[in-house]
Each structure stands twice: as C-alpha cells, then as structure tokens.
N, C-alpha and C. Protein backbone atom coordinates (compact mmCIF):
# COMPACT_ATOMS: atom_id res chain seq x y z
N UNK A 1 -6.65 -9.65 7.30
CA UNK A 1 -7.33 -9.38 8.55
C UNK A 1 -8.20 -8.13 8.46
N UNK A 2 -7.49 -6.69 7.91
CA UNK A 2 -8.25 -5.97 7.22
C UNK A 2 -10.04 -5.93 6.92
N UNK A 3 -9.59 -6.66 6.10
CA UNK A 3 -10.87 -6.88 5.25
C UNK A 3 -11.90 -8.09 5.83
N UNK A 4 -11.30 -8.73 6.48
CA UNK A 4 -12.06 -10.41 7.33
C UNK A 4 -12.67 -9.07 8.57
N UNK A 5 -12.50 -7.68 9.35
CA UNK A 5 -12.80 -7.14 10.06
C UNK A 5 -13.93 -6.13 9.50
N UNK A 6 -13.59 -5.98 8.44
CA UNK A 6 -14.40 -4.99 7.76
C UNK A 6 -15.95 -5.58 7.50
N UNK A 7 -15.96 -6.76 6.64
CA UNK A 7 -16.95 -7.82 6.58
C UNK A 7 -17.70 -8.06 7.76
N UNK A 8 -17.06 -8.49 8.79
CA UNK A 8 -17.59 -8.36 9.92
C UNK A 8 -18.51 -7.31 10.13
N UNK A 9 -17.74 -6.40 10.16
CA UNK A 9 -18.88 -5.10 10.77
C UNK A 9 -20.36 -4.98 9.52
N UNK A 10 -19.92 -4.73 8.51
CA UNK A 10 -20.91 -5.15 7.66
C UNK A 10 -21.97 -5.87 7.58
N UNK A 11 -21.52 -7.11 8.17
CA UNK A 11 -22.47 -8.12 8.44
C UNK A 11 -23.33 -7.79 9.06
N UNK A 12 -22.94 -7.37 10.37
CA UNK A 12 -23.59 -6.85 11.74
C UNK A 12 -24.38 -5.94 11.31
N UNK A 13 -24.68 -4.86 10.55
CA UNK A 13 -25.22 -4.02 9.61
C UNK A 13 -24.73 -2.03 10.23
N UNK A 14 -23.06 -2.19 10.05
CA UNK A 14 -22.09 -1.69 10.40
C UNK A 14 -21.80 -0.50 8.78
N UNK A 15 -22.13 0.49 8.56
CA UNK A 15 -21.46 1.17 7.51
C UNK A 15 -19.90 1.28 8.02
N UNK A 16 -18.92 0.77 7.08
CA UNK A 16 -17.76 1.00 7.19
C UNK A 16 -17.17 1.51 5.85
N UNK A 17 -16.41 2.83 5.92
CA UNK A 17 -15.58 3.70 5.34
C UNK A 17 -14.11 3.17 5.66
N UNK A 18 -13.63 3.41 4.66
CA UNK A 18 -11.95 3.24 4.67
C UNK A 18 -11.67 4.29 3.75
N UNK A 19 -9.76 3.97 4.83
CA UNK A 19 -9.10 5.85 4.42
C UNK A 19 -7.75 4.88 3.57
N UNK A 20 -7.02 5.44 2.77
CA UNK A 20 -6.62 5.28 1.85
C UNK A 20 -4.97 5.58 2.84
N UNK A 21 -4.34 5.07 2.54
CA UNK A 21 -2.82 5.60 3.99
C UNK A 21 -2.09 7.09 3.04
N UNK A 22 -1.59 8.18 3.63
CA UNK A 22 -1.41 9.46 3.20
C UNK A 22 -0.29 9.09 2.62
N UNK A 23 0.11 9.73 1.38
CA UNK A 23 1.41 9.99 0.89
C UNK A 23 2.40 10.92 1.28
N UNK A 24 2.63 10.58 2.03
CA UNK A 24 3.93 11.47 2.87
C UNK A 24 5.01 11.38 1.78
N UNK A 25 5.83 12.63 1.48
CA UNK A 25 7.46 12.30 1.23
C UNK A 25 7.91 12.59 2.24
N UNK A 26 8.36 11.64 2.89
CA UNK A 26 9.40 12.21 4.20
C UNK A 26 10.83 11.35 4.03
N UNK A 27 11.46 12.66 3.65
CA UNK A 27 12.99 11.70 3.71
C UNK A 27 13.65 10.74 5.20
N UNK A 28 13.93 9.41 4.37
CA UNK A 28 14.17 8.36 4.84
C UNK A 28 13.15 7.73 5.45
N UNK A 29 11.94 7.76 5.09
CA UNK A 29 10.75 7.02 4.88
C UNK A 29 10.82 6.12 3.87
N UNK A 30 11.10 4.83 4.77
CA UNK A 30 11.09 3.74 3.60
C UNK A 30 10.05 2.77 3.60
N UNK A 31 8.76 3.00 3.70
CA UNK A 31 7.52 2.47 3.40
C UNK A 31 6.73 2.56 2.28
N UNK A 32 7.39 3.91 1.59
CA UNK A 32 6.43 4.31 0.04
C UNK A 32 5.93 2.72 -0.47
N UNK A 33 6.55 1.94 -0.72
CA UNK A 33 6.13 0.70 -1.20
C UNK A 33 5.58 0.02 -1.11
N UNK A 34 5.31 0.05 0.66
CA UNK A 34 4.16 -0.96 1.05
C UNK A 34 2.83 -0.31 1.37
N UNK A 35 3.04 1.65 1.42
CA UNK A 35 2.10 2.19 1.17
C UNK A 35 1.31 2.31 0.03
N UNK A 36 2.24 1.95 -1.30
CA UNK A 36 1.51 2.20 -2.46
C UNK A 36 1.09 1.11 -2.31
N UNK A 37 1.24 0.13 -2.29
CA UNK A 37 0.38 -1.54 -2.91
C UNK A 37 -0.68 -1.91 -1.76
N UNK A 38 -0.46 -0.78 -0.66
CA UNK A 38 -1.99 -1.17 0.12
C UNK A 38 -3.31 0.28 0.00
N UNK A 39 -2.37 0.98 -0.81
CA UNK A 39 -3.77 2.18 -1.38
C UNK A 39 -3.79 1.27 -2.75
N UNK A 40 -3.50 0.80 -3.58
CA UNK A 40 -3.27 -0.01 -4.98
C UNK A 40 -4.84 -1.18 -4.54
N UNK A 41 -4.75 -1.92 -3.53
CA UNK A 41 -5.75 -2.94 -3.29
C UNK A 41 -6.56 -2.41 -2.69
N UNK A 42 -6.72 -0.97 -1.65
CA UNK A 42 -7.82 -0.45 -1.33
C UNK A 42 -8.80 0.20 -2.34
N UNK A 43 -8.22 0.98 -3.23
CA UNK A 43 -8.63 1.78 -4.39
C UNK A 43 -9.44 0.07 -5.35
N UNK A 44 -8.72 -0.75 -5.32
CA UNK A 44 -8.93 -1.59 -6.50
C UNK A 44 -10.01 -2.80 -5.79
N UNK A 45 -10.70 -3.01 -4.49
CA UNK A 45 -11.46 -3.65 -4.33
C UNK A 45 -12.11 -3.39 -2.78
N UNK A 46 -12.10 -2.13 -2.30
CA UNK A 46 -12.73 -1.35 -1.22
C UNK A 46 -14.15 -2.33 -1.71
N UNK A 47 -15.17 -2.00 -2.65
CA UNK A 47 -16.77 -2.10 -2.54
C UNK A 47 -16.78 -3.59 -2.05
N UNK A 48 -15.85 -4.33 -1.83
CA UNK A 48 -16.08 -5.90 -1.81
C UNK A 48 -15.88 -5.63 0.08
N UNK A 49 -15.67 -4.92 0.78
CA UNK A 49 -16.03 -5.04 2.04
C UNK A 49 -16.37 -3.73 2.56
N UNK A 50 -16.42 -2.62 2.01
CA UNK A 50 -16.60 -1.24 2.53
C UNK A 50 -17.71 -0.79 1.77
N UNK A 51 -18.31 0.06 2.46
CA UNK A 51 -19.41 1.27 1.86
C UNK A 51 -18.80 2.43 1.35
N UNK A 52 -17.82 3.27 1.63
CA UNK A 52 -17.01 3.97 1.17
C UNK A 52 -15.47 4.33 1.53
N UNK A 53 -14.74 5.14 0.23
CA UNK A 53 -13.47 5.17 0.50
C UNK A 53 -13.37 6.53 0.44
N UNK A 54 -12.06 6.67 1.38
CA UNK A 54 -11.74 8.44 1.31
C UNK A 54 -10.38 8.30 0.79
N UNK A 55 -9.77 9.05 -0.17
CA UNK A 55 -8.70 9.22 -0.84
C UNK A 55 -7.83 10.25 -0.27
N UNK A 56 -7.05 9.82 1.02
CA UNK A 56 -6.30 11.05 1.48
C UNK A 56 -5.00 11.10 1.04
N UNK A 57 -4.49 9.54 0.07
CA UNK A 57 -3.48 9.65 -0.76
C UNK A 57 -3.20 10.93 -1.61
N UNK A 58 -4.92 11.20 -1.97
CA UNK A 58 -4.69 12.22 -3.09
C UNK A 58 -4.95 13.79 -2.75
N UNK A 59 -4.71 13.84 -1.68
CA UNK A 59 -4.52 15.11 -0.59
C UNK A 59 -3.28 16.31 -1.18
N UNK A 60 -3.39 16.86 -1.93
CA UNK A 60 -1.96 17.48 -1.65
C UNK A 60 -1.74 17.94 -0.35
N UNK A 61 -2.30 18.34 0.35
CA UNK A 61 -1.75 18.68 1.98
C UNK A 61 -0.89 18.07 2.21
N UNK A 62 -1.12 16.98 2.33
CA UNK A 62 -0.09 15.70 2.66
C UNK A 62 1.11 15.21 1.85
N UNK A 63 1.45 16.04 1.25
CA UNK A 63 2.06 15.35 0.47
C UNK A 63 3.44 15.57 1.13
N UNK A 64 3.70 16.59 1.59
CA UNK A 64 4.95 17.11 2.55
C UNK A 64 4.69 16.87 4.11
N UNK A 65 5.78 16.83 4.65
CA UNK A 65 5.45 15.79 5.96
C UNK A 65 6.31 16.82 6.60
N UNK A 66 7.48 17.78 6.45
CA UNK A 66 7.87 18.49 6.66
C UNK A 66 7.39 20.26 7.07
N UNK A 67 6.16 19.99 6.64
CA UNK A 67 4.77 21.17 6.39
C UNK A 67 4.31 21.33 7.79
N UNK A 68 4.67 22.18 8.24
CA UNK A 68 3.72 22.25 9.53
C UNK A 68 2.62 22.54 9.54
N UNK A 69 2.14 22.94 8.71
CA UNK A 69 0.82 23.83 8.31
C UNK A 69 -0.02 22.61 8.75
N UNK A 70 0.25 21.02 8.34
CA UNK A 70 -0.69 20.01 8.45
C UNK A 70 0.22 19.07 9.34
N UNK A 71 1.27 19.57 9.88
CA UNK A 71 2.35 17.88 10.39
C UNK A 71 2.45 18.56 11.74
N UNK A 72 3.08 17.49 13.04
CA UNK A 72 3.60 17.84 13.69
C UNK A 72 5.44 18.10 13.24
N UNK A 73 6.28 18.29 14.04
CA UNK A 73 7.22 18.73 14.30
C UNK A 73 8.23 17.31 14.10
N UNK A 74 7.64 16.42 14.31
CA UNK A 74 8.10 14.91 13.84
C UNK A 74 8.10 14.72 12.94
N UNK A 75 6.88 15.01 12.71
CA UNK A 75 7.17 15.09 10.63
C UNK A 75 6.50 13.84 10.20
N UNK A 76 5.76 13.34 10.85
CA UNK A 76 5.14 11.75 10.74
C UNK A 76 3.64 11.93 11.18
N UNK A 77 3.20 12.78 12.54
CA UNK A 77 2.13 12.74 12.47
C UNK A 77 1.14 14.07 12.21
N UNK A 78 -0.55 13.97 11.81
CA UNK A 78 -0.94 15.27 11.37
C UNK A 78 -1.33 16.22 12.82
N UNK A 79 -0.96 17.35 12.89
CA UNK A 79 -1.33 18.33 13.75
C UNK A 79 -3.00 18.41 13.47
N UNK A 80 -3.61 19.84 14.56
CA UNK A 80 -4.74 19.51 14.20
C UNK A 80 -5.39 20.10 12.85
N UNK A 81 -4.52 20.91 12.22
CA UNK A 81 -5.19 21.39 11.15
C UNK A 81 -4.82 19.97 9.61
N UNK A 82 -4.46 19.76 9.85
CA UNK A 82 -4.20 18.09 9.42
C UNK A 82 -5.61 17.12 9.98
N UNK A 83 -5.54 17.08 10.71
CA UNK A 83 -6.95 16.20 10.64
C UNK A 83 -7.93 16.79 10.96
N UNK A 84 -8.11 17.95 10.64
CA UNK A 84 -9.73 18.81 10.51
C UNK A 84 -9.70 18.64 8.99
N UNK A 85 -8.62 18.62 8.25
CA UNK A 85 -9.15 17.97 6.80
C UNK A 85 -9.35 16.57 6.81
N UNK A 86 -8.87 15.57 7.62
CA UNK A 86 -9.16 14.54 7.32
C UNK A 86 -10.35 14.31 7.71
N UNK A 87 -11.36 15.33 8.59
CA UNK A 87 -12.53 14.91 9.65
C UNK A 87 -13.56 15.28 8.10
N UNK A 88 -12.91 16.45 7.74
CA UNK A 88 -14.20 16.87 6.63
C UNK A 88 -14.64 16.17 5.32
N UNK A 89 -12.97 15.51 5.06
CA UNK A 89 -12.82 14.32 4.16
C UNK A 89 -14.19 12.46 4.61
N UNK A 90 -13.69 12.53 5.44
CA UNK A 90 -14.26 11.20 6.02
C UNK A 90 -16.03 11.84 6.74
N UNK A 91 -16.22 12.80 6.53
CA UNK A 91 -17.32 13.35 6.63
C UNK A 91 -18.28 13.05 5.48
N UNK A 92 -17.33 13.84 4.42
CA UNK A 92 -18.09 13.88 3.36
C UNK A 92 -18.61 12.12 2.72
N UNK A 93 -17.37 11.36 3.05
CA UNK A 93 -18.20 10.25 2.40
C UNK A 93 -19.21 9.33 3.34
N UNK A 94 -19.01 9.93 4.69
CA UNK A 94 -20.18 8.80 5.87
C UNK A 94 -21.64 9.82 5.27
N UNK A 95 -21.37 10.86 5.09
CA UNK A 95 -23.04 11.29 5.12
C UNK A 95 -23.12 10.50 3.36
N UNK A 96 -22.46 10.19 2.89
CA UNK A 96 -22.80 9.96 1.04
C UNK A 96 -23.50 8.63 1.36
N UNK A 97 -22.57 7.71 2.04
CA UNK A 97 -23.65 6.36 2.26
C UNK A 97 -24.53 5.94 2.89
C-alpha cells in the first residue's frame, strides 16, 4: 500500500521523499524485526517509487530511546530537539531533488 501511494503521488507530479523508520533500542521493544526488513526494502528499492530517501536509521541520536536529549519521557516518541534533526535531515534531501 506503501508504495501503490507513493506512485500515486508521483504520477500526479508529486516529489515524494521517504524516511527510513529510526532504530530505537528500547528495552522490550519487540519490533526490531519488522523494523529492519522494512528499512532493508526501503534502502533496497526506494528509486522505484520515491525521489528521495532520508536515513534516520543511521542517526546515532536515535539510537537510544531512553535519551532525553532527543526522546520524550516515554521513551518512544522524539521531543523537539529530536525532530529539529529530523526537519534538517528531510530538508536536506527535498531541496537535493
């Protein structure tokens, strides 16, 4: 569905960017798996419906979910200094295409 949405916009003559899902370690987070194999098919065939990809997998910020510096207090979502990197990230690749 993803990607049948992405095409879409494309069609329409839509630049669409895609973000890569963050690597959190957060204990008793049991998604690592279905997070890796959907950055695994984004990384491995993004140009077949996107104009560009942002790699926030490969963030170390993110890599701790426990970090307040970039998390809330839940530990799941980013505070705002957490997504003022993701704004500059997804910046950098809308002005590239």
């Amino acid at each position: 569905n993803f990607v049948t949405y992405c095409q879409a916009r494309k069609a329409v003559g839509w630049k669409v960017v895609v973000c890569t899902l963050i690597n959190c370690q957060n204990a008793g987070n049991n998604t690592d798996e279905g997070r890796a194999y959907c950055n695994t098919q984004l990384k491995a065939n993004w140009e077949s419906f996107a104009d560009g990809i942002v790699l926030l997998d490969e963030d170390e910020a993110f890599d701790d979910c426990t970090d307040l510096t970039y998390y809330n207090a839940d530990n799941i979502h980013l505070n705002d200094t957490g997504y003022a990197i993701v704004a500059a990230l997804v910046k950098a690749v809308v002005l590239s295409v």
